[in-house]
N, C-alpha and C. Protein backbone atom coordinates (compact mmCIF):
# COMPACT_ATOMS: atom_id res chain seq x y z
N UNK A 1 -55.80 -84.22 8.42
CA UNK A 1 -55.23 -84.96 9.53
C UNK A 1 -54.10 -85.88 9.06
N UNK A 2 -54.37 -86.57 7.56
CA UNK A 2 -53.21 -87.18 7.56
C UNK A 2 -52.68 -86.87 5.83
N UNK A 3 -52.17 -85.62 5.97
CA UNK A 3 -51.54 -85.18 4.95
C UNK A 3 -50.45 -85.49 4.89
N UNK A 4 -49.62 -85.75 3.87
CA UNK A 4 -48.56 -85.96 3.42
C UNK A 4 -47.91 -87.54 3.89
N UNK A 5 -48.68 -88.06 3.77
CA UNK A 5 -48.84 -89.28 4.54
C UNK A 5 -49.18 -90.40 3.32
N UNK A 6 -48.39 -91.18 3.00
CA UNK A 6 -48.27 -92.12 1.95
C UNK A 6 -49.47 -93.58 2.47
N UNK A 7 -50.30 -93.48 1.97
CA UNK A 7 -51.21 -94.86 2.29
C UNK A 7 -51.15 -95.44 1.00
N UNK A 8 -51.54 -96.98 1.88
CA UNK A 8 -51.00 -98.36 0.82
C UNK A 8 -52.99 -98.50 0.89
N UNK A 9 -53.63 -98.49 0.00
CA UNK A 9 -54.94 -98.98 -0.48
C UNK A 9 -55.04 -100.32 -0.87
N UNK A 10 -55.66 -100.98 -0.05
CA UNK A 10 -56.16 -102.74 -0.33
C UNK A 10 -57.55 -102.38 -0.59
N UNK A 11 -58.25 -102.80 -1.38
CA UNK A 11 -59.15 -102.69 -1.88
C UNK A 11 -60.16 -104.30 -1.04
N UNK A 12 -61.49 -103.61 -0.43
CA UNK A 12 -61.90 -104.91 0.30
C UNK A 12 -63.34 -105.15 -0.80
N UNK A 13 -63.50 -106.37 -0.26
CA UNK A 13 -64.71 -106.83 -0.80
C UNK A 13 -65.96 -107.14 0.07
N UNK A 14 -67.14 -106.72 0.45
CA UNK A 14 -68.09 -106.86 0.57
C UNK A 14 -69.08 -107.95 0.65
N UNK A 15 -69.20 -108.90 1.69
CA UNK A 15 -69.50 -110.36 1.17
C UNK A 15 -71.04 -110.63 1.20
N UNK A 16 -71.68 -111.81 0.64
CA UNK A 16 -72.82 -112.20 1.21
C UNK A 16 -73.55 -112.20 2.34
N UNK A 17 -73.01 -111.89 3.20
CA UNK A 17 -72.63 -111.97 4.70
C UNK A 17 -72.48 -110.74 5.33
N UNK A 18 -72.35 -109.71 4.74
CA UNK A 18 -71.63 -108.31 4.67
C UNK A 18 -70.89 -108.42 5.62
N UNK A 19 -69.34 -109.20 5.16
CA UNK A 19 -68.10 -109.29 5.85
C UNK A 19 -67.73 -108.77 5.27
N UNK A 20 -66.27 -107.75 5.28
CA UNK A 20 -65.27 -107.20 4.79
C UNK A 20 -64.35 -108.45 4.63
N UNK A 21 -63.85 -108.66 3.56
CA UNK A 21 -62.89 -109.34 3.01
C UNK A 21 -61.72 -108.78 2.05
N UNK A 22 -60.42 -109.60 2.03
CA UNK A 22 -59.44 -108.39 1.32
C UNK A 22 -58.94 -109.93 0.74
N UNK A 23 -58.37 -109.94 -0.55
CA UNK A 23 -57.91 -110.67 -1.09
C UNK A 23 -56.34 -110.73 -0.93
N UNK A 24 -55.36 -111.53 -0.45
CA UNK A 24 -53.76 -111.79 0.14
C UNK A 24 -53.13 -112.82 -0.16
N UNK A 25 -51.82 -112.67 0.11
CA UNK A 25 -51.06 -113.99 -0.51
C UNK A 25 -50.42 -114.16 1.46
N UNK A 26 -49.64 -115.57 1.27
CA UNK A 26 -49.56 -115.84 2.94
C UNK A 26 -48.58 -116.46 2.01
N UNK A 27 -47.22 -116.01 2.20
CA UNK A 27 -46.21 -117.31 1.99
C UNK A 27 -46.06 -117.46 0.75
N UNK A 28 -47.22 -116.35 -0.31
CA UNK A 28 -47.09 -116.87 -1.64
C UNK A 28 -48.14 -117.43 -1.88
N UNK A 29 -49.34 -117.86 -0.98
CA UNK A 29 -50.13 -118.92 -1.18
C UNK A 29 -51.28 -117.93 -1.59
N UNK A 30 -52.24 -117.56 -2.27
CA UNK A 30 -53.82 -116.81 -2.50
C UNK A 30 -54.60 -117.76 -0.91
N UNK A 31 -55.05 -116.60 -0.32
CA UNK A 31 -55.78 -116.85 1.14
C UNK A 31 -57.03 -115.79 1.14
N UNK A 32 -57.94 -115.79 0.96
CA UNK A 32 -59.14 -114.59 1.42
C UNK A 32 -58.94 -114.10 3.33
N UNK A 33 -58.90 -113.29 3.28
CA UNK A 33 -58.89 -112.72 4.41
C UNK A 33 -60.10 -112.08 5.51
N UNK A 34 -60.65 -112.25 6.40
CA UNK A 34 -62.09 -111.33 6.78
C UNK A 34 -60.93 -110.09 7.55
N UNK A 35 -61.69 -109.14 7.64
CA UNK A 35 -61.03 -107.82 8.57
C UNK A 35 -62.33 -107.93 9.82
N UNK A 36 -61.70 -108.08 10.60
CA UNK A 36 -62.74 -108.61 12.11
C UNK A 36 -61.75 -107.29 13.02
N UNK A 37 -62.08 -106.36 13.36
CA UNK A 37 -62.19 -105.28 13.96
C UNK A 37 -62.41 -105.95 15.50
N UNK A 38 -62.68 -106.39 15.48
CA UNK A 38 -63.32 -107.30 16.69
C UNK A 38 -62.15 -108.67 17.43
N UNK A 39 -61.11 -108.75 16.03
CA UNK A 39 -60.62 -110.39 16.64
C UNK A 39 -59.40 -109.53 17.20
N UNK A 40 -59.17 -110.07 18.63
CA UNK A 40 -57.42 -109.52 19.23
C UNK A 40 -56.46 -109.68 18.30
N UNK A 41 -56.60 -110.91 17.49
CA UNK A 41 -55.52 -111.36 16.63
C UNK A 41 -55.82 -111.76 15.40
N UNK A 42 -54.49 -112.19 14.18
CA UNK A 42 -55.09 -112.31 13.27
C UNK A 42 -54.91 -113.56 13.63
N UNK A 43 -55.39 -114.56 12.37
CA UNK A 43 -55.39 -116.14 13.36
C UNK A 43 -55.44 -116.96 11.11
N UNK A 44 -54.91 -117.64 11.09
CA UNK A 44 -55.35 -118.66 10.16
C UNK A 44 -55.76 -120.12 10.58
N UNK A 45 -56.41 -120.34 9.64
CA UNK A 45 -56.81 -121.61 10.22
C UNK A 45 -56.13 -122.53 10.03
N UNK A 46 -56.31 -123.07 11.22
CA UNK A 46 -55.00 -124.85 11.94
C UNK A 46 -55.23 -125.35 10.42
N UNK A 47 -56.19 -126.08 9.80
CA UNK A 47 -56.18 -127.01 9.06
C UNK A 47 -55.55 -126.15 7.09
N UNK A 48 -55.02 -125.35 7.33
CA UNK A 48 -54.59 -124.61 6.16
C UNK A 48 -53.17 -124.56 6.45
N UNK A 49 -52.77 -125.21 7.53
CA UNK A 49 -51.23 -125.12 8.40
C UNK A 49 -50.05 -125.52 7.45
N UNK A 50 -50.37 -126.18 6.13
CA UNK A 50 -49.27 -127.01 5.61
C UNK A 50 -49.68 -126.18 3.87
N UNK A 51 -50.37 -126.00 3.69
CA UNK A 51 -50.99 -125.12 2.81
C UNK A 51 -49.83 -124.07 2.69
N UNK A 52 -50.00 -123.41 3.85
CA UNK A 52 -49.53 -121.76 3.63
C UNK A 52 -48.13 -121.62 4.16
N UNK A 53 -47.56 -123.60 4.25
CA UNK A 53 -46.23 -123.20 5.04
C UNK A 53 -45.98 -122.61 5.99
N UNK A 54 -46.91 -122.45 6.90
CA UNK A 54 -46.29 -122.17 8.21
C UNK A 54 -45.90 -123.17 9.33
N UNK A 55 -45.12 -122.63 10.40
CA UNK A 55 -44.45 -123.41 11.07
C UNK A 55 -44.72 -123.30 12.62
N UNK A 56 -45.28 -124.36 13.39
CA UNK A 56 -46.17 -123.50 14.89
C UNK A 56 -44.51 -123.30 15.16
N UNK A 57 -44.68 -122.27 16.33
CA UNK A 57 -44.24 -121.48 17.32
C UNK A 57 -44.64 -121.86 18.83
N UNK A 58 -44.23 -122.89 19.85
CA UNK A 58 -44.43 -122.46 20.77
C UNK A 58 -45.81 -123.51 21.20
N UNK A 59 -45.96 -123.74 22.68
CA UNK A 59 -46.96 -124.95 22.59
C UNK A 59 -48.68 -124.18 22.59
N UNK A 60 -49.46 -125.21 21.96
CA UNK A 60 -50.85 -125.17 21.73
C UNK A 60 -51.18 -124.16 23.37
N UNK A 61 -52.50 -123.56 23.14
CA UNK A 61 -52.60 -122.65 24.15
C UNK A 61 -54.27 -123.05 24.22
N UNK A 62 -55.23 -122.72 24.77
CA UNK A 62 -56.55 -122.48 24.61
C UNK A 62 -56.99 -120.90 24.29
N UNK A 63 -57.66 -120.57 23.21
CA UNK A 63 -58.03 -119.12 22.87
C UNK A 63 -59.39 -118.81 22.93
N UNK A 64 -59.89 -117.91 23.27
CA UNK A 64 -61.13 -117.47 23.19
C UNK A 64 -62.03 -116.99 22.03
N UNK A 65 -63.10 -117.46 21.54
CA UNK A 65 -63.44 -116.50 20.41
C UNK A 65 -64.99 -115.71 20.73
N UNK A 66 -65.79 -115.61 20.00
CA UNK A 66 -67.15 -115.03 19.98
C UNK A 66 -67.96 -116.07 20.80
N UNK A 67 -67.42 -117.21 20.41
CA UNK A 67 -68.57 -118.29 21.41
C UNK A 67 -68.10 -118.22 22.38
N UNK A 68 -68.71 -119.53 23.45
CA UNK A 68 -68.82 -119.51 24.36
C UNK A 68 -67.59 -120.56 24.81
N UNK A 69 -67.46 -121.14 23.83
CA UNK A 69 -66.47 -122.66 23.96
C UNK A 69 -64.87 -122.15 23.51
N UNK A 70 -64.12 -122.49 24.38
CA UNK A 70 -62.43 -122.04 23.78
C UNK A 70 -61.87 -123.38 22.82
N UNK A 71 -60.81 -122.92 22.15
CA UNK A 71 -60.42 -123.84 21.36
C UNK A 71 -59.16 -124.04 21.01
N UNK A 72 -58.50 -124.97 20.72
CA UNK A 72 -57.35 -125.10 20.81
C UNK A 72 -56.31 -124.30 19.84
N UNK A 73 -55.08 -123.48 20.11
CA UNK A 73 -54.60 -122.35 19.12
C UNK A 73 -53.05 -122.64 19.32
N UNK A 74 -52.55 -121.88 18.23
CA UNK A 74 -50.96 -122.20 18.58
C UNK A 74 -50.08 -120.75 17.43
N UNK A 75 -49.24 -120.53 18.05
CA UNK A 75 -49.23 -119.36 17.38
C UNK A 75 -47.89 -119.69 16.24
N UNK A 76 -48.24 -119.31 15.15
CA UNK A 76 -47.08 -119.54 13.90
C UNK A 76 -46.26 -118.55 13.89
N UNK A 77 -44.78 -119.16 12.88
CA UNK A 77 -43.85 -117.98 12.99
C UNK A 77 -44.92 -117.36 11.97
N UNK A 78 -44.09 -116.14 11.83
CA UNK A 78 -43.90 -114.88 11.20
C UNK A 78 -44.05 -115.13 9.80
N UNK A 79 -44.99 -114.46 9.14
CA UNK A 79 -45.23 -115.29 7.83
C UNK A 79 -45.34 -113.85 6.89
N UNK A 80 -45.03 -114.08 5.38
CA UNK A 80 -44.85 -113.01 4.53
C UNK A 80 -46.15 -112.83 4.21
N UNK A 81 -46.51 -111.43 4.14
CA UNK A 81 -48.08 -111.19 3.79
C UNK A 81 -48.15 -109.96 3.27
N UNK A 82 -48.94 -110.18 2.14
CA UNK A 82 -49.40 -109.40 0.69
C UNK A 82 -50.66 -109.21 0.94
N UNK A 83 -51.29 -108.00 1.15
CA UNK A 83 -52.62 -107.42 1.54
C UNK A 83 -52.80 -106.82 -0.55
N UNK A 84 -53.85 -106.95 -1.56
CA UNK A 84 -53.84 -106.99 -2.32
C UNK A 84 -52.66 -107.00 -3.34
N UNK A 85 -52.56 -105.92 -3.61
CA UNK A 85 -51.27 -105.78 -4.33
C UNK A 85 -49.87 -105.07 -3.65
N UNK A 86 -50.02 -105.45 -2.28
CA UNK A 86 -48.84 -104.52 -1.53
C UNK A 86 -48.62 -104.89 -0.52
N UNK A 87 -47.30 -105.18 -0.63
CA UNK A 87 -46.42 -106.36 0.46
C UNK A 87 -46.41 -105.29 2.04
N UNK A 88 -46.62 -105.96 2.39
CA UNK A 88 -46.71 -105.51 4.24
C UNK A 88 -45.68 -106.35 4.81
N UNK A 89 -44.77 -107.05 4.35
CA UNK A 89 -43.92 -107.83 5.45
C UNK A 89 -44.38 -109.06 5.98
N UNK A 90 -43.58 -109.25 7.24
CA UNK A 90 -43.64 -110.54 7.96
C UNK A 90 -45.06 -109.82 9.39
N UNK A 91 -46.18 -110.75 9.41
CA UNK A 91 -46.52 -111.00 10.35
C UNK A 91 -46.80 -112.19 10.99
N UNK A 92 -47.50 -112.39 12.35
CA UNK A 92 -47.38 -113.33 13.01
C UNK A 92 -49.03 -113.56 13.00
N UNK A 93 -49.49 -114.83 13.01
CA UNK A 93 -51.02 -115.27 12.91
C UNK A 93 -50.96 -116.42 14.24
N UNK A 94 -52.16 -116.66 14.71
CA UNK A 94 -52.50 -117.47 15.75
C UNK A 94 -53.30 -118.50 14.40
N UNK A 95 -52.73 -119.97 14.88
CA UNK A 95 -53.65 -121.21 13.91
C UNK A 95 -54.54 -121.56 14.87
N UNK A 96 -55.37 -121.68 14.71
CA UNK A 96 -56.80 -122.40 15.41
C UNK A 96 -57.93 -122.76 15.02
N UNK A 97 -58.90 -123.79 15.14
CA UNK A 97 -59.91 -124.22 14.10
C UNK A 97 -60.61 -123.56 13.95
N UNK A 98 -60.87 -122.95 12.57
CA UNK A 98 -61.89 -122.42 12.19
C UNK A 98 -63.18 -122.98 11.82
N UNK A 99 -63.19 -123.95 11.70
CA UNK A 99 -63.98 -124.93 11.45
C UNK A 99 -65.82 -124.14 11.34
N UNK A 100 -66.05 -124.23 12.53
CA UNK A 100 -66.62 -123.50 13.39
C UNK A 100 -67.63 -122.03 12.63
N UNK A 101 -66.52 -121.44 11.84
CA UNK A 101 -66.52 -119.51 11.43
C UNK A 101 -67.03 -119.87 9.96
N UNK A 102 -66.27 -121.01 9.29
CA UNK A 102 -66.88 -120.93 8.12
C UNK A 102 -67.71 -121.56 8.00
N UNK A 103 -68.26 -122.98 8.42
CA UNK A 103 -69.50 -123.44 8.40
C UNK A 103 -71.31 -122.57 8.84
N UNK A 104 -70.43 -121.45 9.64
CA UNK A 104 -71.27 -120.25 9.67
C UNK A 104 -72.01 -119.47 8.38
N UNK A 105 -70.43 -119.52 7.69
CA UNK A 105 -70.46 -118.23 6.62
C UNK A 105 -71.47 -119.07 5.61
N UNK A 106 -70.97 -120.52 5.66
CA UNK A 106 -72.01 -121.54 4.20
C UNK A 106 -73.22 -121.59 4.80
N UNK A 107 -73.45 -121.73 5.80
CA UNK A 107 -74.86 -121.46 6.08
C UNK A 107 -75.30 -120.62 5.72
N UNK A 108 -75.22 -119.07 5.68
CA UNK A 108 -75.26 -117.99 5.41
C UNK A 108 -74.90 -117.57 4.09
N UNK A 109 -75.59 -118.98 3.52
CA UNK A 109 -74.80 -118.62 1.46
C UNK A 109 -73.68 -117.60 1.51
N UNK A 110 -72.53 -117.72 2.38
CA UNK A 110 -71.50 -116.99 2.29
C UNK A 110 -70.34 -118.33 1.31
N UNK A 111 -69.46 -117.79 1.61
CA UNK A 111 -68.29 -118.65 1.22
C UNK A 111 -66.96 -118.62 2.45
N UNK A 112 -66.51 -119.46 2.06
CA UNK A 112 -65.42 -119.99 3.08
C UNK A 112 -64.17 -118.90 3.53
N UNK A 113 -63.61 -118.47 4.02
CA UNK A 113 -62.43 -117.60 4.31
C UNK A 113 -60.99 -119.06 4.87
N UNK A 114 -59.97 -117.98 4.77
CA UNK A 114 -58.89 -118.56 5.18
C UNK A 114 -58.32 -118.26 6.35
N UNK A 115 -58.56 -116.95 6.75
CA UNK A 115 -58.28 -116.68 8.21
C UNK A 115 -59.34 -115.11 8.14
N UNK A 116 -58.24 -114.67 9.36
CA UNK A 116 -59.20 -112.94 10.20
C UNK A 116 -57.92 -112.42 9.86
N UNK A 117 -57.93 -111.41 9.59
CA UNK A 117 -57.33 -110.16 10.33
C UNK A 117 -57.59 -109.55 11.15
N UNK A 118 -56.90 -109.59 12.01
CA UNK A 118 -57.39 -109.10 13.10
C UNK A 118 -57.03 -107.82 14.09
N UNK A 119 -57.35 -107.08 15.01
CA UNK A 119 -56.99 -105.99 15.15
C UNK A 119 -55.36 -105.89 15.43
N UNK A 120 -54.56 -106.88 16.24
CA UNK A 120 -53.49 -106.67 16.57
C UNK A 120 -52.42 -105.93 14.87
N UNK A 121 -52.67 -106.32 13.43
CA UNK A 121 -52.61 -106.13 12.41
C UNK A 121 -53.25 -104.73 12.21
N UNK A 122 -53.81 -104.26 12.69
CA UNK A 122 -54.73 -103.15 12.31
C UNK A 122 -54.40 -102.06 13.00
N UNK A 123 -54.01 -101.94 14.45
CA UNK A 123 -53.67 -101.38 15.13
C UNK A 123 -52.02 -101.13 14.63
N UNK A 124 -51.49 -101.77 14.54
CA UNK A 124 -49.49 -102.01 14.35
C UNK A 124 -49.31 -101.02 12.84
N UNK A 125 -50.54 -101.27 12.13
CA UNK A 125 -50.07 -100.80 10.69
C UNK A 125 -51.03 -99.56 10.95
N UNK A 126 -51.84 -98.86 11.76
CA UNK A 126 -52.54 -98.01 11.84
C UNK A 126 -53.38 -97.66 10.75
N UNK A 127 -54.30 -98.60 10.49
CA UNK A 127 -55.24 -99.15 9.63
C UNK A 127 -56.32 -97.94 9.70
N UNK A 128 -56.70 -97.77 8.23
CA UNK A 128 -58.30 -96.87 7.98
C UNK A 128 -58.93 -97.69 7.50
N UNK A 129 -60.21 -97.93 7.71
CA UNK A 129 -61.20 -98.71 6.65
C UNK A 129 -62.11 -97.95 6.52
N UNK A 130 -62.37 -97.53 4.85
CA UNK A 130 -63.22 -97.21 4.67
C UNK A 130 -64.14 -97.56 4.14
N UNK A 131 -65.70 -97.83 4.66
CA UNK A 131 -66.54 -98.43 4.51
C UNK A 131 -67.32 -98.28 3.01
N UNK A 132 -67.02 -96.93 2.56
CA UNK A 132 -68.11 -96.13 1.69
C UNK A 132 -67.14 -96.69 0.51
N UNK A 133 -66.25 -96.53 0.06
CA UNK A 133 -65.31 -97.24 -0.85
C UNK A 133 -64.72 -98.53 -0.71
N UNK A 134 -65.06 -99.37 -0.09
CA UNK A 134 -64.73 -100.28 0.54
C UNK A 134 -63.33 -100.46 0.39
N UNK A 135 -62.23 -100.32 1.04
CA UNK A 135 -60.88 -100.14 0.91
C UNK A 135 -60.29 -99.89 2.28
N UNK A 136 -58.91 -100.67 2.84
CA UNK A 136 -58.36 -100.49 4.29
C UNK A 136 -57.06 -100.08 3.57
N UNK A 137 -57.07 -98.66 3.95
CA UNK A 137 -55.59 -97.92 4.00
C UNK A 137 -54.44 -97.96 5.12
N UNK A 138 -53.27 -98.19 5.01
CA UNK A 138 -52.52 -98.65 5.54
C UNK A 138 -51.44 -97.35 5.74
């Protein structure tokens, strides 16, 4: 089906938590990533905003997530992003508190993330993940 077809292999990691995680640079900056199949967007978190050099875009919005409670979001420019060892370009992330996602994950003897990837990213780059090798081909 997809012969002759050049895929970029990010190699994911497997968490405590059994999250898919991919290791990335944002701007240059090292960021852990979750792959959430599930999130509309990719999103970093508000309080990593000066961290990773990004710059909001546009006024604060209210966004929806898995809970029940919305929260305040704002969408950043266009930011350079390195999915392991292989530059993907400029995308665009929604900032909003994560606060919330990782105090989850430490509960869950997980560890902290820096943002989602999220499907809008997954869909655009016509993303494979494969579960059995743990790896999202691009």
């Amino acid at each position: 089906m997809f012969k002759n077809i050049p895929l970029k292999q990010i190699k994911l990691k497997l968490t405590k938590t059994s999250h898919l995680v991919c290791q990335s640079r944002i701007n240059g900056v090292k960021a852990v990533l979750l792959v959430d199949t599930g999130a509309s967007n990719s999103c970093i978190a508000l309080a990593e905003k000066e961290n990773f050099k990004i710059e909001e875009n546009g006024e604060p919005f209210e966004a929806s997530g898995a809970g029940k409670d919305k929260v305040k979001a704002v969408l950043g420019h266009h930011c350079d992003l390195i999915l392991g060892r292989h530059a993907v370009g400029k995308h665009a992330f929604v900032l909003l508190d994560m606060q919330h996602i990782n105090a989850t994950l430490i509960h869950e003897n997980g560890k902290p993330i820096n943002g989602i990837l999220g499907a809008d990213f997954l869909k655009k780059n016509q993303a494979i993940i494969d579960y059995k090798n743990k790896s999202l081909n691009l």
